[in-house]
PDB file of N, CA and C in Angstrom:
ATOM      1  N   UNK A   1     -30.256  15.971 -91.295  1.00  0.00           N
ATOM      2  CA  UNK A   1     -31.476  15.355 -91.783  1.00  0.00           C
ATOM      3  C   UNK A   1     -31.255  13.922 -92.232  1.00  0.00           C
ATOM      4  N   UNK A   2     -30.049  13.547 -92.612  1.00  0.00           N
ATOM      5  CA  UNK A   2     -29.932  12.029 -92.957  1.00  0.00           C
ATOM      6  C   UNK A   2     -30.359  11.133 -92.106  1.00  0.00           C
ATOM      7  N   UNK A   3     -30.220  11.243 -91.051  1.00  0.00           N
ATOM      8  CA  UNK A   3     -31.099  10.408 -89.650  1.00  0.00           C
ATOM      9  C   UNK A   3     -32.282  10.071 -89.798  1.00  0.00           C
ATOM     10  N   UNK A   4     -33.163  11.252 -90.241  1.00  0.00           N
ATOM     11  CA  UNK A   4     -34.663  11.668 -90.520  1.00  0.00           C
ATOM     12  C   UNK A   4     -34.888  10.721 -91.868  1.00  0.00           C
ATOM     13  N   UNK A   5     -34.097  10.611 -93.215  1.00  0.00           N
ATOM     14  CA  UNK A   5     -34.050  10.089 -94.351  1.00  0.00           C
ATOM     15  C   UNK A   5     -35.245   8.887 -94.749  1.00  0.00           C
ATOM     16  N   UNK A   6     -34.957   8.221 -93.652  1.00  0.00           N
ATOM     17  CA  UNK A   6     -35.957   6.988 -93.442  1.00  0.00           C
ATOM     18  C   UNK A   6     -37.290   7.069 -93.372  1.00  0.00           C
ATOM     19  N   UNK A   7     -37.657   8.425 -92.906  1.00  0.00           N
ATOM     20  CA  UNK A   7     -38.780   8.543 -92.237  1.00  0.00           C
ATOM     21  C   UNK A   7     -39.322   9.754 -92.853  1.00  0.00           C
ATOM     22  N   UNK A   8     -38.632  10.232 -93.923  1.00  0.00           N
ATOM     23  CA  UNK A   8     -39.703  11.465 -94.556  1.00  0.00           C
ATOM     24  C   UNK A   8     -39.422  10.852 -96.247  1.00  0.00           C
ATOM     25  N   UNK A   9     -38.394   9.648 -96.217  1.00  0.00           N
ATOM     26  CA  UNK A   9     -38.382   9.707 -97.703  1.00  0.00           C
ATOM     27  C   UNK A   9     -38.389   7.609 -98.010  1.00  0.00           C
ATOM     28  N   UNK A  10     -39.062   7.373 -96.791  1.00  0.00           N
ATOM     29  CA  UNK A  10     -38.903   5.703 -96.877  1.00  0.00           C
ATOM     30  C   UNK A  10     -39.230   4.946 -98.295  1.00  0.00           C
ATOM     31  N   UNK A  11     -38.615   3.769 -98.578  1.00  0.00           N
ATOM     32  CA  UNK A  11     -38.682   3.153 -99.581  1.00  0.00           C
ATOM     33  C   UNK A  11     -39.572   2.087 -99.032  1.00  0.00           C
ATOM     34  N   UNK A  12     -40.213   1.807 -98.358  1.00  0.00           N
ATOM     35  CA  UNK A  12     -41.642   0.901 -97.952  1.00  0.00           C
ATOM     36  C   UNK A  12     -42.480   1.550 -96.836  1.00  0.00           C
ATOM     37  N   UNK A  13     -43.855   1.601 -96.733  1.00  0.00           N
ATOM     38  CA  UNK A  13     -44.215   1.849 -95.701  1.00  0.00           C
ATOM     39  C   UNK A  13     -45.338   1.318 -95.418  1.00  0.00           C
ATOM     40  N   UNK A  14     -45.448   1.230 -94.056  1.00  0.00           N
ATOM     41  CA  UNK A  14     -46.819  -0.180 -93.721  1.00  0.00           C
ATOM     42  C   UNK A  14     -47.844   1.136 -93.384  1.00  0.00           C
ATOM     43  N   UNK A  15     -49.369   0.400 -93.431  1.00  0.00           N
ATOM     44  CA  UNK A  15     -50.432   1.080 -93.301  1.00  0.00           C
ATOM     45  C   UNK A  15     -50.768   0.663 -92.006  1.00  0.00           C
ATOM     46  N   UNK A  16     -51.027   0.509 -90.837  1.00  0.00           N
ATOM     47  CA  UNK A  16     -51.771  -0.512 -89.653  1.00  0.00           C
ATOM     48  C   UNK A  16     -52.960   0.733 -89.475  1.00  0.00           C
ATOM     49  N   UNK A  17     -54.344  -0.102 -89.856  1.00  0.00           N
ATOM     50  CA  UNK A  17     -55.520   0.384 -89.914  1.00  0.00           C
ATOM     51  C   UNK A  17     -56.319   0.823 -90.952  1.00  0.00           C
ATOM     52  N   UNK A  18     -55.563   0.650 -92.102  1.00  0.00           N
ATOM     53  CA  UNK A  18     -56.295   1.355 -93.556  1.00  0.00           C
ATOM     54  C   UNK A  18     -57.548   0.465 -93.365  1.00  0.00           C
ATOM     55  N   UNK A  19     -58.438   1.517 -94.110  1.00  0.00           N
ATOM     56  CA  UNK A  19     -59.618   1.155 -94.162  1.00  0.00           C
ATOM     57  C   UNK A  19     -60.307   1.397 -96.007  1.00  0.00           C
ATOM     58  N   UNK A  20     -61.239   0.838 -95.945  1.00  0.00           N
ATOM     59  CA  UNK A  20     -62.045   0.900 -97.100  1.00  0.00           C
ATOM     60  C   UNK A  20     -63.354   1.607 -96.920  1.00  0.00           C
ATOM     61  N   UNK A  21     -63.681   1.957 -95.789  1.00  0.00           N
ATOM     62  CA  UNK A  21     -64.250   3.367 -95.753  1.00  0.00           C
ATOM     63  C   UNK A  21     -63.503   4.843 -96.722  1.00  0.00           C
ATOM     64  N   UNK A  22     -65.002   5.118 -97.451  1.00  0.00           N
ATOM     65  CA  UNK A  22     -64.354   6.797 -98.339  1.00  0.00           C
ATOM     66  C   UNK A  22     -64.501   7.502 -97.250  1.00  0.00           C
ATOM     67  N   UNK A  23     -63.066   8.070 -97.772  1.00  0.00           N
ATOM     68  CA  UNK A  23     -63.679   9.983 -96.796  1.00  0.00           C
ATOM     69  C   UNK A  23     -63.098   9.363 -95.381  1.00  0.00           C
ATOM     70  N   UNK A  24     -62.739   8.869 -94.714  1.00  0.00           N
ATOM     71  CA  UNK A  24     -61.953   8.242 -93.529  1.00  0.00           C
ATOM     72  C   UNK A  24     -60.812   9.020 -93.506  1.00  0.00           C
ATOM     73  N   UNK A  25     -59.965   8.860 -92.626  1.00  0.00           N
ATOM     74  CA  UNK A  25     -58.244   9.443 -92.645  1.00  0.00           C
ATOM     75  C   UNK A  25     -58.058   7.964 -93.071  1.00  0.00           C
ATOM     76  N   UNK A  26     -58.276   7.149 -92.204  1.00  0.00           N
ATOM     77  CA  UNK A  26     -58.033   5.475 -92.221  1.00  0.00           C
ATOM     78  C   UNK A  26     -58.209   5.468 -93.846  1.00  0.00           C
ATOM     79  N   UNK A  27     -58.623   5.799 -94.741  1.00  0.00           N
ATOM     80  CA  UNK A  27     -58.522   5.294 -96.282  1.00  0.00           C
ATOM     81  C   UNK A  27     -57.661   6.475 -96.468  1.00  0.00           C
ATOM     82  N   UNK A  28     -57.722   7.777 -96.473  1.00  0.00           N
ATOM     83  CA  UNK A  28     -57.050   8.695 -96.928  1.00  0.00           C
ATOM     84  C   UNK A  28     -55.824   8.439 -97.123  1.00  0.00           C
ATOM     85  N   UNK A  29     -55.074   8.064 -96.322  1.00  0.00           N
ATOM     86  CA  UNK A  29     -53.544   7.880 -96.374  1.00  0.00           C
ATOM     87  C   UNK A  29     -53.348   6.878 -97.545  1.00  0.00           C
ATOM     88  N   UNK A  30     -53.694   6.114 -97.276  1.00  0.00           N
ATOM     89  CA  UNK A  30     -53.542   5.606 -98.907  1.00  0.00           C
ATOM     90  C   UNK A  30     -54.001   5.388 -99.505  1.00  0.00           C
ATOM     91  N   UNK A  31     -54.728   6.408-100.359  1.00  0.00           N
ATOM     92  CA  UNK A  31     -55.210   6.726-101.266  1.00  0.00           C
ATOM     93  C   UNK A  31     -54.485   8.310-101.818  1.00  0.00           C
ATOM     94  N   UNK A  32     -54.134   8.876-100.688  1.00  0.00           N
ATOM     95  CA  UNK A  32     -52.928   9.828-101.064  1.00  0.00           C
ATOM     96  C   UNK A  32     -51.122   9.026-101.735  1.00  0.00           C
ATOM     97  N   UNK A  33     -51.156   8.326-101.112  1.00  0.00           N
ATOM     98  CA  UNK A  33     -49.803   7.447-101.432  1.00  0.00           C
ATOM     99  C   UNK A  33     -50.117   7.178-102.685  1.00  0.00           C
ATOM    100  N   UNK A  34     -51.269   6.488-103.196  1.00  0.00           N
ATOM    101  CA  UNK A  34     -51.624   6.082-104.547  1.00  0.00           C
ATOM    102  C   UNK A  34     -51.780   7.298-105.575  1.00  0.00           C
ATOM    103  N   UNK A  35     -52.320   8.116-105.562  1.00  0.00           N
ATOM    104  CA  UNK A  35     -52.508   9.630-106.053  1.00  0.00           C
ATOM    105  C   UNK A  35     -50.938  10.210-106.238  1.00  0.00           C
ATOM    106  N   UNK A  36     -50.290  10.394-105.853  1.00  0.00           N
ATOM    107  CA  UNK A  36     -48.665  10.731-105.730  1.00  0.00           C
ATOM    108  C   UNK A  36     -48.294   9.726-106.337  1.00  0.00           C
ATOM    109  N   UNK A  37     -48.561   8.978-106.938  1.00  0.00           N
ATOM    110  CA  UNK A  37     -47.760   7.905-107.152  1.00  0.00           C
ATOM    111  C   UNK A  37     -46.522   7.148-106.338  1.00  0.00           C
ATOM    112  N   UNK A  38     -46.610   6.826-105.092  1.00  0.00           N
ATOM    113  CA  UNK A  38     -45.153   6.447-104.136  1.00  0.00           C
ATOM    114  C   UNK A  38     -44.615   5.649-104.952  1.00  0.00           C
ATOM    115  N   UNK A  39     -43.383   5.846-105.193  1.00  0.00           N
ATOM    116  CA  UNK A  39     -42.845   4.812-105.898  1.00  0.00           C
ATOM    117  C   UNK A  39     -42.095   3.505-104.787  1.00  0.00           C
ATOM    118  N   UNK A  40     -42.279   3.662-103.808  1.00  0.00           N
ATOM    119  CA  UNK A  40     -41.851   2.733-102.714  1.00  0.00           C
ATOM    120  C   UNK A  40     -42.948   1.450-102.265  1.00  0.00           C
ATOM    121  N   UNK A  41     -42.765   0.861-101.210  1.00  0.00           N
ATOM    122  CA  UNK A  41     -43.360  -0.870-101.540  1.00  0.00           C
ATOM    123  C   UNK A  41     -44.757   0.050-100.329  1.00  0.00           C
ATOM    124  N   UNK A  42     -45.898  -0.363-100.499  1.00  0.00           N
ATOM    125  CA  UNK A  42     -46.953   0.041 -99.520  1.00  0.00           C
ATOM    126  C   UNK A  42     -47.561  -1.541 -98.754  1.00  0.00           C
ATOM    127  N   UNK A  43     -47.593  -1.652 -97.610  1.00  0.00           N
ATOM    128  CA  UNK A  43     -48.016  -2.399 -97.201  1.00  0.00           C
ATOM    129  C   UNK A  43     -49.234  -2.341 -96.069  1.00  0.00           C
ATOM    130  N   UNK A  44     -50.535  -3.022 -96.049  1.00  0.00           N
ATOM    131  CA  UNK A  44     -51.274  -3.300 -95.152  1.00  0.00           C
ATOM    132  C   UNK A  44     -51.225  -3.794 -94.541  1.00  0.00           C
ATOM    133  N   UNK A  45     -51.900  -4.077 -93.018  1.00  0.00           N
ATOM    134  CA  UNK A  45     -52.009  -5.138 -91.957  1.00  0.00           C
ATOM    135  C   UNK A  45     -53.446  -4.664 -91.979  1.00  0.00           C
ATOM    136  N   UNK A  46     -54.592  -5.514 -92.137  1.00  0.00           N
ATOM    137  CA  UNK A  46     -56.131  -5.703 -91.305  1.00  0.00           C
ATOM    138  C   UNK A  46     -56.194  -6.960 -92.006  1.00  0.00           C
ATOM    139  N   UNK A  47     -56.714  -7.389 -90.797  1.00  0.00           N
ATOM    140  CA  UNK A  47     -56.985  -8.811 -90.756  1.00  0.00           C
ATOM    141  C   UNK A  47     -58.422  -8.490 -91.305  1.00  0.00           C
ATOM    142  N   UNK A  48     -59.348  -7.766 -91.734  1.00  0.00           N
ATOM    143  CA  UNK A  48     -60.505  -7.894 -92.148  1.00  0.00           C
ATOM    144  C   UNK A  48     -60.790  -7.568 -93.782  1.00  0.00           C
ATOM    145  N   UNK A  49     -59.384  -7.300 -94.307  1.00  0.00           N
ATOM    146  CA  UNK A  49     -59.438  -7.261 -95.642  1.00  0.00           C
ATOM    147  C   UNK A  49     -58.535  -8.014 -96.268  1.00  0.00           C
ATOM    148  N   UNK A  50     -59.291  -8.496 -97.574  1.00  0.00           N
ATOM    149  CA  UNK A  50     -57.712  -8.950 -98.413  1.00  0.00           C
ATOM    150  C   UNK A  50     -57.056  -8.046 -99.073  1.00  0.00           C
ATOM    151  N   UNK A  51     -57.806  -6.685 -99.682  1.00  0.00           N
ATOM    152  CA  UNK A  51     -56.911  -5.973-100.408  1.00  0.00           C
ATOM    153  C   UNK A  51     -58.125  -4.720-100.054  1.00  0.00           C
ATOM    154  N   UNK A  52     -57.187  -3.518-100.244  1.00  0.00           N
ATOM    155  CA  UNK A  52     -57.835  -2.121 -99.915  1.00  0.00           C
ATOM    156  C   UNK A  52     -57.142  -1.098-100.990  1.00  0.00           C
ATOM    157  N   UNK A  53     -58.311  -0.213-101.853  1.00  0.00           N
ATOM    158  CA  UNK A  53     -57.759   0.166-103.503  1.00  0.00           C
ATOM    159  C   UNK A  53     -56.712  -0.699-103.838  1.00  0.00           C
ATOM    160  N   UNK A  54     -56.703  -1.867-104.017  1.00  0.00           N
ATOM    161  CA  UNK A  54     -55.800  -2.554-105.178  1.00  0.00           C
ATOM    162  C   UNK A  54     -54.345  -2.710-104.466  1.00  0.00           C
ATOM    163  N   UNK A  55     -54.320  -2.776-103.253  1.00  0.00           N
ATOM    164  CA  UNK A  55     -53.061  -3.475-102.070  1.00  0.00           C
ATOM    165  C   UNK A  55     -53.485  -3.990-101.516  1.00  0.00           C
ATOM    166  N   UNK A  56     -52.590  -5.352-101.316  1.00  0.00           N
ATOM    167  CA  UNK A  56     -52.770  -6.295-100.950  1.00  0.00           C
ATOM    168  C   UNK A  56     -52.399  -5.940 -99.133  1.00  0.00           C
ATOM    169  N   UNK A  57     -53.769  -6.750 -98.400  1.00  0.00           N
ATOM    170  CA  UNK A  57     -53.564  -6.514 -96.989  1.00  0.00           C
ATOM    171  C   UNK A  57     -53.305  -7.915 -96.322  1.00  0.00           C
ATOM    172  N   UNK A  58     -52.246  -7.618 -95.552  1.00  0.00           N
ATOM    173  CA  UNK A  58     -51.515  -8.983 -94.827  1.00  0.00           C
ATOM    174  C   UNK A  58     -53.281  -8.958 -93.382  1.00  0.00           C
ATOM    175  N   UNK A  59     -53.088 -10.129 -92.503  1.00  0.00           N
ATOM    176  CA  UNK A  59     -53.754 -10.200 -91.616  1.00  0.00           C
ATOM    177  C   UNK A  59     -52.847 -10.113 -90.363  1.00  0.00           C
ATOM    178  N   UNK A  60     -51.733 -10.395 -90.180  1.00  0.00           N
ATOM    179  CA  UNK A  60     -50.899  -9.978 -89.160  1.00  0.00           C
ATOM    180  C   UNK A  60     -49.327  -9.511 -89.839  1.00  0.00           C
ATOM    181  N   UNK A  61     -48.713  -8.699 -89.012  1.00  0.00           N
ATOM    182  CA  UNK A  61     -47.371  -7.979 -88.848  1.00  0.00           C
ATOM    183  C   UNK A  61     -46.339  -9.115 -89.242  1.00  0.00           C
ATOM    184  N   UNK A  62     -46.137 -10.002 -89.013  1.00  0.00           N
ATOM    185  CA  UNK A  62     -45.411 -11.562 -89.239  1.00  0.00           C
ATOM    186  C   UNK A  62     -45.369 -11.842 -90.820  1.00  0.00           C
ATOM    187  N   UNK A  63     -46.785 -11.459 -91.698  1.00  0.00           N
ATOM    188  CA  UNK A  63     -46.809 -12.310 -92.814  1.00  0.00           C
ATOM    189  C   UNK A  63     -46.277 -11.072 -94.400  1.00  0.00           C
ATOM    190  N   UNK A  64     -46.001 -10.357 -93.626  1.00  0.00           N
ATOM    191  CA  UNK A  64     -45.359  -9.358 -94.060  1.00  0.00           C
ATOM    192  C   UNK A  64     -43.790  -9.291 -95.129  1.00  0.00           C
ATOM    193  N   UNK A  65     -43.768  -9.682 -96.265  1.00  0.00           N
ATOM    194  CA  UNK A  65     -42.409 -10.087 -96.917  1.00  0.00           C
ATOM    195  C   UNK A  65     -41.025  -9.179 -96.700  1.00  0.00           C
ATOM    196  N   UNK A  66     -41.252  -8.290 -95.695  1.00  0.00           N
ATOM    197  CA  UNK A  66     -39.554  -7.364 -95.164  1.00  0.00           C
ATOM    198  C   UNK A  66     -40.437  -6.362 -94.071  1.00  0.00           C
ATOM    199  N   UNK A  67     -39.578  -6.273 -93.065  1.00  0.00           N
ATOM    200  CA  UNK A  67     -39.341  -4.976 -92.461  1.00  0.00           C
ATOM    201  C   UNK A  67     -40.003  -3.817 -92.889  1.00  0.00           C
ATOM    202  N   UNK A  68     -40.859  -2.771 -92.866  1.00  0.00           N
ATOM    203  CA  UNK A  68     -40.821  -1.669 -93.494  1.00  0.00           C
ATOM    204  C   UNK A  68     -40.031  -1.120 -92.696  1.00  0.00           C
ATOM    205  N   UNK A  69     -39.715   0.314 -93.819  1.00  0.00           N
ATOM    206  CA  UNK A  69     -38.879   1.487 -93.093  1.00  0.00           C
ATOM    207  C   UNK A  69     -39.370   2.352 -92.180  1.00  0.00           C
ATOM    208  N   UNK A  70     -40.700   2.749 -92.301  1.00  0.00           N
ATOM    209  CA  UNK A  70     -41.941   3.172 -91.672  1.00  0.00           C
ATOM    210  C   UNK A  70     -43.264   3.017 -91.748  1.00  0.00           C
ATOM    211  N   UNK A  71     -43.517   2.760 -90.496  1.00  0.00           N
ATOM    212  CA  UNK A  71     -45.196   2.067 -90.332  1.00  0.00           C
ATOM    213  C   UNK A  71     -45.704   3.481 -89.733  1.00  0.00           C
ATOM    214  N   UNK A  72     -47.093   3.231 -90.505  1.00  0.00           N
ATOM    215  CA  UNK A  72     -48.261   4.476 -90.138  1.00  0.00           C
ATOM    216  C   UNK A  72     -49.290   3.752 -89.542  1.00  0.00           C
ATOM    217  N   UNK A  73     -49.807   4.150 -88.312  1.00  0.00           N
ATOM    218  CA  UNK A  73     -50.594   3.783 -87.391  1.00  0.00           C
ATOM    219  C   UNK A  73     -51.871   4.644 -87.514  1.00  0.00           C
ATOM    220  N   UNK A  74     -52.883   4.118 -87.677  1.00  0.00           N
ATOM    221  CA  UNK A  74     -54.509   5.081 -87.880  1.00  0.00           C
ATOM    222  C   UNK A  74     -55.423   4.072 -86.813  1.00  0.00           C
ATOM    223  N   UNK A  75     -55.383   4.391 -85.731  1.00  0.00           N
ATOM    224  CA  UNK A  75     -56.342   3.248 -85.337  1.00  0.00           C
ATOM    225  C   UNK A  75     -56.285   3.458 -83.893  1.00  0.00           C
ATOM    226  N   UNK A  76     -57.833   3.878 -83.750  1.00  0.00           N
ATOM    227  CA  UNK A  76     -57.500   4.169 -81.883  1.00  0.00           C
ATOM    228  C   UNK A  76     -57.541   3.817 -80.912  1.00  0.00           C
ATOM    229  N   UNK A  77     -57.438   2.068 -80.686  1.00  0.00           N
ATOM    230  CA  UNK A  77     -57.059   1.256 -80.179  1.00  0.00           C
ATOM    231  C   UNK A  77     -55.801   0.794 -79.910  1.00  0.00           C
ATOM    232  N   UNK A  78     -55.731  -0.010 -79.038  1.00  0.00           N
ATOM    233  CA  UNK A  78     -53.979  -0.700 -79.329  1.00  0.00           C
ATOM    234  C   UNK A  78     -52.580  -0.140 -79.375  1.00  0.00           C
ATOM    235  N   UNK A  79     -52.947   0.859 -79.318  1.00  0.00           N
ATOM    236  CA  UNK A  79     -51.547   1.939 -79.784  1.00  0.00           C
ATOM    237  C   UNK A  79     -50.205   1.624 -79.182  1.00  0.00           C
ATOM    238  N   UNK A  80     -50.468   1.510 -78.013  1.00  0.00           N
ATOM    239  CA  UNK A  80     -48.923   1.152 -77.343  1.00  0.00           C
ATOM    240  C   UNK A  80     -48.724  -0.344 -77.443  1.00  0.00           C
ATOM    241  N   UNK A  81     -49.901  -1.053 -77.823  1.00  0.00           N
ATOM    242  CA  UNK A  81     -49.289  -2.627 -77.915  1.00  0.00           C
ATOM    243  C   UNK A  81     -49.083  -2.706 -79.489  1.00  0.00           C
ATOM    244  N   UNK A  82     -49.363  -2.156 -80.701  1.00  0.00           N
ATOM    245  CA  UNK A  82     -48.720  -2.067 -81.651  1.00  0.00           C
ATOM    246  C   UNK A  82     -47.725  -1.007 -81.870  1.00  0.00           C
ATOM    247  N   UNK A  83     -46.957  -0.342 -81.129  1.00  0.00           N
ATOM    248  CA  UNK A  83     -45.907  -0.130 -81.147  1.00  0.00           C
ATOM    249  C   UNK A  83     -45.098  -0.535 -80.683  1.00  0.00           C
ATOM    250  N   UNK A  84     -45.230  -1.366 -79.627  1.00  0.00           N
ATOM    251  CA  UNK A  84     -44.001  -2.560 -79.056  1.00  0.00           C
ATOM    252  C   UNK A  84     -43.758  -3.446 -79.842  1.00  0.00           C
ATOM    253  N   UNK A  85     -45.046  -4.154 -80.817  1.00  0.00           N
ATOM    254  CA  UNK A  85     -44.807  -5.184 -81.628  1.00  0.00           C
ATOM    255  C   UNK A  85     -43.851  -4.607 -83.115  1.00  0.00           C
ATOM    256  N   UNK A  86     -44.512  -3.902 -83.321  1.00  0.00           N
ATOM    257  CA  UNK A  86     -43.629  -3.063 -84.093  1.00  0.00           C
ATOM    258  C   UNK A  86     -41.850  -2.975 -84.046  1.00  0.00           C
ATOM    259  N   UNK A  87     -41.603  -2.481 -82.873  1.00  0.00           N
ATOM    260  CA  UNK A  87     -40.622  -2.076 -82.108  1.00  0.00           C
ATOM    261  C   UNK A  87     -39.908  -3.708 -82.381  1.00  0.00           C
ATOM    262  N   UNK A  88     -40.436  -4.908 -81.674  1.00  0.00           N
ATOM    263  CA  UNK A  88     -40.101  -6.030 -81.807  1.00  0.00           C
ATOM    264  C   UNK A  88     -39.774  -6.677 -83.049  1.00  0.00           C
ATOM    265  N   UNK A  89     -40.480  -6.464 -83.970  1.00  0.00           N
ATOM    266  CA  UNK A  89     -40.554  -6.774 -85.394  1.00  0.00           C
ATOM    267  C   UNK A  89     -39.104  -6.151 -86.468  1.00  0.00           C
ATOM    268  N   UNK A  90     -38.757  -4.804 -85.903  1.00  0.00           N
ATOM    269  CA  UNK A  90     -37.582  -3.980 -86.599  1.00  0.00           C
ATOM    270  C   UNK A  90     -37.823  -3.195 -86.900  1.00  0.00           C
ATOM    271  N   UNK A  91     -39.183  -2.400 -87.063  1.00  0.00           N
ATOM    272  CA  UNK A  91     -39.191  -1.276 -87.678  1.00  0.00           C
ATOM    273  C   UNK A  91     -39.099  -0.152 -87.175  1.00  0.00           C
ATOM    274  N   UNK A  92     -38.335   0.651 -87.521  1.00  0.00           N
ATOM    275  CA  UNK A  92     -37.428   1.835 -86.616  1.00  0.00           C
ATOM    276  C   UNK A  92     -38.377   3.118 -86.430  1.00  0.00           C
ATOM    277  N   UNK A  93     -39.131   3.300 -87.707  1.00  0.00           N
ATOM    278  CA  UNK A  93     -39.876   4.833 -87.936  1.00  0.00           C
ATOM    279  C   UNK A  93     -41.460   4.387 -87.840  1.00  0.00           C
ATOM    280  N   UNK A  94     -41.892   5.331 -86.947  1.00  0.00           N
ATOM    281  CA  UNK A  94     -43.401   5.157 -86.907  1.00  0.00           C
ATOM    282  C   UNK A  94     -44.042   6.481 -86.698  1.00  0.00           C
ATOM    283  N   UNK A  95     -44.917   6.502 -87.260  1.00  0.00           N
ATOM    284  CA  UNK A  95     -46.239   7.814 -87.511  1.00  0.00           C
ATOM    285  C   UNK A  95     -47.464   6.831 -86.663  1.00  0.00           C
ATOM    286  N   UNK A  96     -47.876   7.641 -86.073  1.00  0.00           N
ATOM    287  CA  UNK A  96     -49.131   8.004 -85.076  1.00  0.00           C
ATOM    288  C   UNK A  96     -50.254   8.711 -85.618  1.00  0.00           C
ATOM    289  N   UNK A  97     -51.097   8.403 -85.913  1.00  0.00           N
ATOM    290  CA  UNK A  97     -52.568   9.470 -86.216  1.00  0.00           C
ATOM    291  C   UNK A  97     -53.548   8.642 -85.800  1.00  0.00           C
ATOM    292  N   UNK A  98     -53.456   8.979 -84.243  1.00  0.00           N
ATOM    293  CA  UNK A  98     -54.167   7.860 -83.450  1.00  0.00           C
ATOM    294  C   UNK A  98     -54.987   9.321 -82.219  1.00  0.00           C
ATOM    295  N   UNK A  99     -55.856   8.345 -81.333  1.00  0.00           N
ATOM    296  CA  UNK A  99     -56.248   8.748 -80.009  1.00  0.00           C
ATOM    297  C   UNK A  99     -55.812   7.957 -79.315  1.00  0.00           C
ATOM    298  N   UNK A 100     -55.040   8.709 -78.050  1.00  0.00           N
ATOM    299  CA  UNK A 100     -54.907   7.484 -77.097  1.00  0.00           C
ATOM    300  C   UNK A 100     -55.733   7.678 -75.852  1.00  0.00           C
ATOM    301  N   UNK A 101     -56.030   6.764 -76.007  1.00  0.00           N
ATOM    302  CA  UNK A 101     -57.624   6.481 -74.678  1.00  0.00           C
ATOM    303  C   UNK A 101     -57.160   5.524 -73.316  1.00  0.00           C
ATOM    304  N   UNK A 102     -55.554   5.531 -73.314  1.00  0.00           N
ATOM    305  CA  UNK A 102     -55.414   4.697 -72.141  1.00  0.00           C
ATOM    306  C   UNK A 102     -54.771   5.249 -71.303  1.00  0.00           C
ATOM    307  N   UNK A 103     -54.668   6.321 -71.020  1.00  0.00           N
ATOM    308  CA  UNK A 103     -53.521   7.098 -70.480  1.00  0.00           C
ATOM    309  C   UNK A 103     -52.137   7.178 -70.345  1.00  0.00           C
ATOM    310  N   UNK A 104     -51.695   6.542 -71.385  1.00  0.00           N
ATOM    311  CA  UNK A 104     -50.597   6.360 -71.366  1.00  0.00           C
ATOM    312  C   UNK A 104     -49.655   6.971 -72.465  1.00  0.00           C
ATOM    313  N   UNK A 105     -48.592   7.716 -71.563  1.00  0.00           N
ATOM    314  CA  UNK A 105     -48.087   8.785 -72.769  1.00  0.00           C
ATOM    315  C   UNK A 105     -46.543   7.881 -73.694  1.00  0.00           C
ATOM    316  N   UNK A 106     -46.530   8.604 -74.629  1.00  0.00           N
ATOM    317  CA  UNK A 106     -45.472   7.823 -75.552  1.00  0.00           C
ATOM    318  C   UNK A 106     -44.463   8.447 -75.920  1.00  0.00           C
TER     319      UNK A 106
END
């Protein structure tokens, strides 16, 4: 399981897609992280918010102050082109709670 370590017990993890919609999965996830109290760094990417419950949301993957350990993906667009960028960027562990609508398997 130490392999896994990163990815069930990460010390940062990015949001790509949180939303400020209630009652969403897209807000759920963190708003569960917040509820648990994570004691690890939480980070956003939407370019259409500045902050979502009281975290601060970057507008692109770049402006991001480190690497996360694992990025969570909610968003059913884009999927395989934000996981390459991802991939490009360093971040090793990624969660999916997506549709993919392009046929393309991962």
């Amino acid at each position: 399981m130490k392999d896994l370590e990163h990815f069930f017990n990460p010390k940062s993890i990015l949001i790509i897609g949180a939303s400020r919609k209630e009652f969403t999965f897209n807000s759920t996830i963190l708003k569960n992280l917040l509820e648990i109290f994570y004691r690890g760094k939480i980070y956003i990417v939407n370019p259409n918010a500045s902050e979502i419950l009281g975290v601060k949301s970057y507008a692109a993957l770049e402006e991001l102050p480190e690497i996360p350990e694992l990025a969570v993906i909610v968003l059913g667009k884009q999927v395989v082109e934000i996981v390459e960028k991802l991939g490009k960027f360093g971040v090793k562990y990624i969660a999916i709670q997506s549709e993919l609508k392009t046929g393309v398997m991962i």
